[in-house]
Protein backbone atom coordinates (compact mmCIF):
# COMPACT_ATOMS: atom_id res chain seq x y z
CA UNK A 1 61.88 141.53 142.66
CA UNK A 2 59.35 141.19 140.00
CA UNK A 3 57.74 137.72 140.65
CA UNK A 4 57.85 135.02 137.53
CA UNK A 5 56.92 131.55 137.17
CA UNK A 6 59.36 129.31 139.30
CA UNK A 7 60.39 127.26 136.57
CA UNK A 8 61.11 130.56 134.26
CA UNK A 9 62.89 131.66 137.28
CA UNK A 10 64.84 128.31 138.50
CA UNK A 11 66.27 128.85 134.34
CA UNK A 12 67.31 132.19 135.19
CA UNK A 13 69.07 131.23 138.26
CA UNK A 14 70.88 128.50 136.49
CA UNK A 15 71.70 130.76 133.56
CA UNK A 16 73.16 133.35 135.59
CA UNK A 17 76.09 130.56 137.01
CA UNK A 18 77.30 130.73 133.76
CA UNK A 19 80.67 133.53 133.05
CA UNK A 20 79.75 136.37 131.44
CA UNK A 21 76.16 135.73 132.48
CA UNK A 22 74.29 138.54 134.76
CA UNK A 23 70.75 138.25 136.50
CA UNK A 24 69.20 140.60 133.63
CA UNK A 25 71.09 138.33 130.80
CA UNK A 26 70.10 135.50 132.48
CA UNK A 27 66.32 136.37 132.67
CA UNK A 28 66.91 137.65 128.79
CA UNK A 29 67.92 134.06 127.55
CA UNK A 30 65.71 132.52 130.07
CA UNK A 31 62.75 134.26 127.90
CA UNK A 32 64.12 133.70 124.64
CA UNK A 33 64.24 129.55 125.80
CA UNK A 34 60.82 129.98 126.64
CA UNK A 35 59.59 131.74 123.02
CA UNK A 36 61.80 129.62 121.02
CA UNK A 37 60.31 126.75 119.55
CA UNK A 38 60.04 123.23 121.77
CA UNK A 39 62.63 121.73 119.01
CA UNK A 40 65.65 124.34 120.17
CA UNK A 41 65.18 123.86 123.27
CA UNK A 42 65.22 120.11 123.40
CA UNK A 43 68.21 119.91 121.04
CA UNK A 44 70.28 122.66 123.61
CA UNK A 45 69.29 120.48 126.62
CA UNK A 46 70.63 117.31 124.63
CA UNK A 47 73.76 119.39 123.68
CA UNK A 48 74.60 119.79 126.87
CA UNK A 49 73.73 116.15 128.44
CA UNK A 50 75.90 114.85 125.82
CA UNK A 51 78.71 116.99 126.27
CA UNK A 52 78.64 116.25 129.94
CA UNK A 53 78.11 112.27 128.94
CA UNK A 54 80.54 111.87 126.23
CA UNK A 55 83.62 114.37 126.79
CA UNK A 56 86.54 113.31 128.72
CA UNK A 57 90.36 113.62 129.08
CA UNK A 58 92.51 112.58 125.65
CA UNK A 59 94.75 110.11 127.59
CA UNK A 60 97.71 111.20 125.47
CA UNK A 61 97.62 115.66 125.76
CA UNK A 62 94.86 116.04 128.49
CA UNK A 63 92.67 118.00 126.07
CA UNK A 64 88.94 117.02 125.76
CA UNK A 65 87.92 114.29 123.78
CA UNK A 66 85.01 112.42 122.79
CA UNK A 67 86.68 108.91 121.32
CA UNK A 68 90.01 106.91 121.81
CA UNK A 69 92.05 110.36 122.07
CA UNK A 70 91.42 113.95 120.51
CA UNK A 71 91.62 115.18 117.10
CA UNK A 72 94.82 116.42 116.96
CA UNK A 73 96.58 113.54 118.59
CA UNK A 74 94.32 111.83 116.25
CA UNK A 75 95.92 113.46 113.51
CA UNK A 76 98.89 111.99 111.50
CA UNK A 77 100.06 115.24 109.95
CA UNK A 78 100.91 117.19 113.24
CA UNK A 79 104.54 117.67 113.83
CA UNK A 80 105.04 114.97 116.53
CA UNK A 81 108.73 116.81 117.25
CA UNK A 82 106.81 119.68 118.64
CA UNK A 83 104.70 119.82 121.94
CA UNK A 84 103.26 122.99 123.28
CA UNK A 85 102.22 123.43 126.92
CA UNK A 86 99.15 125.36 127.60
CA UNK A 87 97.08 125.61 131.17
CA UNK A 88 93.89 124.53 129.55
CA UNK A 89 91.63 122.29 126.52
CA UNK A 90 90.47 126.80 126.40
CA UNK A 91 94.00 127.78 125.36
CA UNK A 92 94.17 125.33 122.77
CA UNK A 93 91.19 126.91 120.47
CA UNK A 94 93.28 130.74 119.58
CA UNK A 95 96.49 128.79 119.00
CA UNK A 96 94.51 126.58 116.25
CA UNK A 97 92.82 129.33 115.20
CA UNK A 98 95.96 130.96 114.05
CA UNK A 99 96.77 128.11 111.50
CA UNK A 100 100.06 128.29 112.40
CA UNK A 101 101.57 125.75 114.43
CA UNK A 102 100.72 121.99 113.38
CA UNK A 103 102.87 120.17 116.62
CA UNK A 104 100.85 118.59 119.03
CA UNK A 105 99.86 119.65 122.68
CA UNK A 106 100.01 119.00 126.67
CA UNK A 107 97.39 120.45 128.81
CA UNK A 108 98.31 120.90 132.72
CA UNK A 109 95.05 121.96 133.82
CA UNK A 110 96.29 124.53 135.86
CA UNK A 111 99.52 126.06 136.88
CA UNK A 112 101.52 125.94 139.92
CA UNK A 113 99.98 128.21 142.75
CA UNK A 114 101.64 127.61 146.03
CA UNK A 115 99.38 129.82 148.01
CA UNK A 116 96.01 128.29 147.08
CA UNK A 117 97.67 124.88 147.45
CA UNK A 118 98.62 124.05 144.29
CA UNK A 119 101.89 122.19 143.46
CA UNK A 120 103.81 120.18 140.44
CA UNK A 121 101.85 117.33 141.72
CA UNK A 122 98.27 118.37 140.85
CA UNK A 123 99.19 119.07 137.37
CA UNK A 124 99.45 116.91 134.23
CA UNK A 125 103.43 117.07 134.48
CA UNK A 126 104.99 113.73 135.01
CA UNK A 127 102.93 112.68 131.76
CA UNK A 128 104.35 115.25 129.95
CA UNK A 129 107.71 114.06 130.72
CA UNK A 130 107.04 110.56 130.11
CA UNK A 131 106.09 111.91 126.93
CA UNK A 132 109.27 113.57 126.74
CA UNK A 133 110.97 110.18 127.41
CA UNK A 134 109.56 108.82 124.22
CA UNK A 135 112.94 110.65 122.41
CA UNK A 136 110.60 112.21 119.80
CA UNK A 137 110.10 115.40 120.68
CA UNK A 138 113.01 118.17 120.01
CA UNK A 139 111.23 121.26 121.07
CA UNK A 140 108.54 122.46 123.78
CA UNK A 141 106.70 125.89 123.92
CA UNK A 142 105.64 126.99 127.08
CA UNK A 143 102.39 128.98 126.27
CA UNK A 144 100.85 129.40 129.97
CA UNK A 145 99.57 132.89 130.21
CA UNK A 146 101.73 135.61 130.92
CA UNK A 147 101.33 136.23 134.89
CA UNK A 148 103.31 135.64 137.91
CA UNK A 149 101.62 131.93 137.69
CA UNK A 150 102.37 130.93 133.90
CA UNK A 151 105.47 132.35 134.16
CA UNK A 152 106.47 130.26 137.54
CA UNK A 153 105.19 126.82 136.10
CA UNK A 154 107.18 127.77 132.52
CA UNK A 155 110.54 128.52 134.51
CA UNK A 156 109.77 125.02 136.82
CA UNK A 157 109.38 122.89 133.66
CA UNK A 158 112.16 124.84 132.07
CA UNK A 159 114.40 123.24 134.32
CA UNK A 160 113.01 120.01 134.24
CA UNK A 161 112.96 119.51 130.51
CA UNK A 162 116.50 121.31 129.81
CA UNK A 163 118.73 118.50 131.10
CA UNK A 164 116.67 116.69 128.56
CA UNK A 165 118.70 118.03 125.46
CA UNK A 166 115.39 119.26 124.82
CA UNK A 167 114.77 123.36 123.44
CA UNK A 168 112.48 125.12 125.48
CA UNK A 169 111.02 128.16 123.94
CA UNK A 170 108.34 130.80 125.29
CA UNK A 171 105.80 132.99 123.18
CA UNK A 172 106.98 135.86 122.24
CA UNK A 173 106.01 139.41 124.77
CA UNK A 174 103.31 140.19 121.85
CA UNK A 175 100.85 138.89 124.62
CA UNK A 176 100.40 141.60 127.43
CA UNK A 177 101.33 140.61 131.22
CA UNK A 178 98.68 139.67 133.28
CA UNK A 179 96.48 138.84 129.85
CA UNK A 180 94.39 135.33 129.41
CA UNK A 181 95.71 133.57 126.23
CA UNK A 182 91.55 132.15 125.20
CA UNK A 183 91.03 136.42 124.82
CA UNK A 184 94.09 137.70 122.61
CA UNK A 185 93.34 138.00 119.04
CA UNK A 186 94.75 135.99 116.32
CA UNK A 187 97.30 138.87 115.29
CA UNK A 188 98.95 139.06 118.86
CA UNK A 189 99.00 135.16 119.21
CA UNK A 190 100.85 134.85 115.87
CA UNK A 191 103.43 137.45 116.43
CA UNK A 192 103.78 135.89 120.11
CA UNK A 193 104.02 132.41 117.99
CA UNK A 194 106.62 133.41 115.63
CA UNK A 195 109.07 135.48 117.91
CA UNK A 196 108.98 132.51 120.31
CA UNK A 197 112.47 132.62 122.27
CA UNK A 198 114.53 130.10 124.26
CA UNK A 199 114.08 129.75 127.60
């Protein structure tokens, strides 16, 4: 291994934790950092501290927030007859994208995974149906991802929310099985948005 300065390589190291991020990427940025003037890198390394300071759970969806609660539950025009279910704050960012749907959301933070330990319990469910309780809401979209796990959590709050009087729709099969929903392209996620079926 070519030998660098220990701080230039400590960088590296950290860089390279990130997804997406190899050992020659990693080095890559790590030189750029070091290039760039002292102003970007002070203003990346205060990004970050006050991302990490400042952004917690919206106590009303789950998604991040840096006030009260997030922008959309902030946000007087959303539909508040309409809640979609996603896995994560991630998920969130294509489905806004599309411009489409103006409900509001719940984020689980996860789906059920019995053989990694993972039950109802360790997800955001019993506050989505205390939201539920509320009598507002007339529809919820399951959009968990389309694999053996986002399809099991989907059919267990399916039959939760049901006796409810409550529709439950799915997106549409635009998105492929197996597929992440934070990587499909706005096209797919709006066909998979409008074709949305009962479960």
């Amino acid at each position: 291994m070519i030998a660098v300065a220990k701080p230039l390589e400590r960088l590296a190291s950290e860089l390279s934790k990130l997804p997406g991020i190899g050992p020659k990427s990693a080095m890559r940025l790590a030189y750029h950092l070091l290039y760039s003037p002292q102003e970007q890198s002070t203003a990346l390394a205060e990004a970050i501290l006050s991302m990490k300071e400042r952004i917690k759970f919206c106590p009303v969806c789950f998604n991040f927030a840096d006030g009260d609660s997030c922008p959309i539950c902030q946000d007087e025009r959303r539909d508040p007859s309409t809640i979609c279910v996603v896995e994560s704050p991630s998920d969130i960012v294509p489905l806004e994208r599309m411009g489409r749907y103006k409900g509001l959301y719940h984020v689980l933070h996860g789906t059920i995974k019995p053989t990694q330990g993972v039950g109802p319990d360790e997800l955001r469910i019993s506050e989505l149906m205390s939201r539920l309780q509320e009598g507002k809401v007339t529809e919820v979209i399951m959009a968990t991802n389309p694999n053996v796990e986002g399809e099991t959590t989907a059919m267990y709050l399916c039959r939760l929310i049901t006796p409810l009087g409550i529709r439950v729709s799915r997106l549409a099969r635009g998105l492929p099985f197996g597929a992440d929903l934070e990587y499909a392209d706005d096209v797919t996620i709006g066909q998979a948005f409008e074709g949305r079926q009962d479960l």
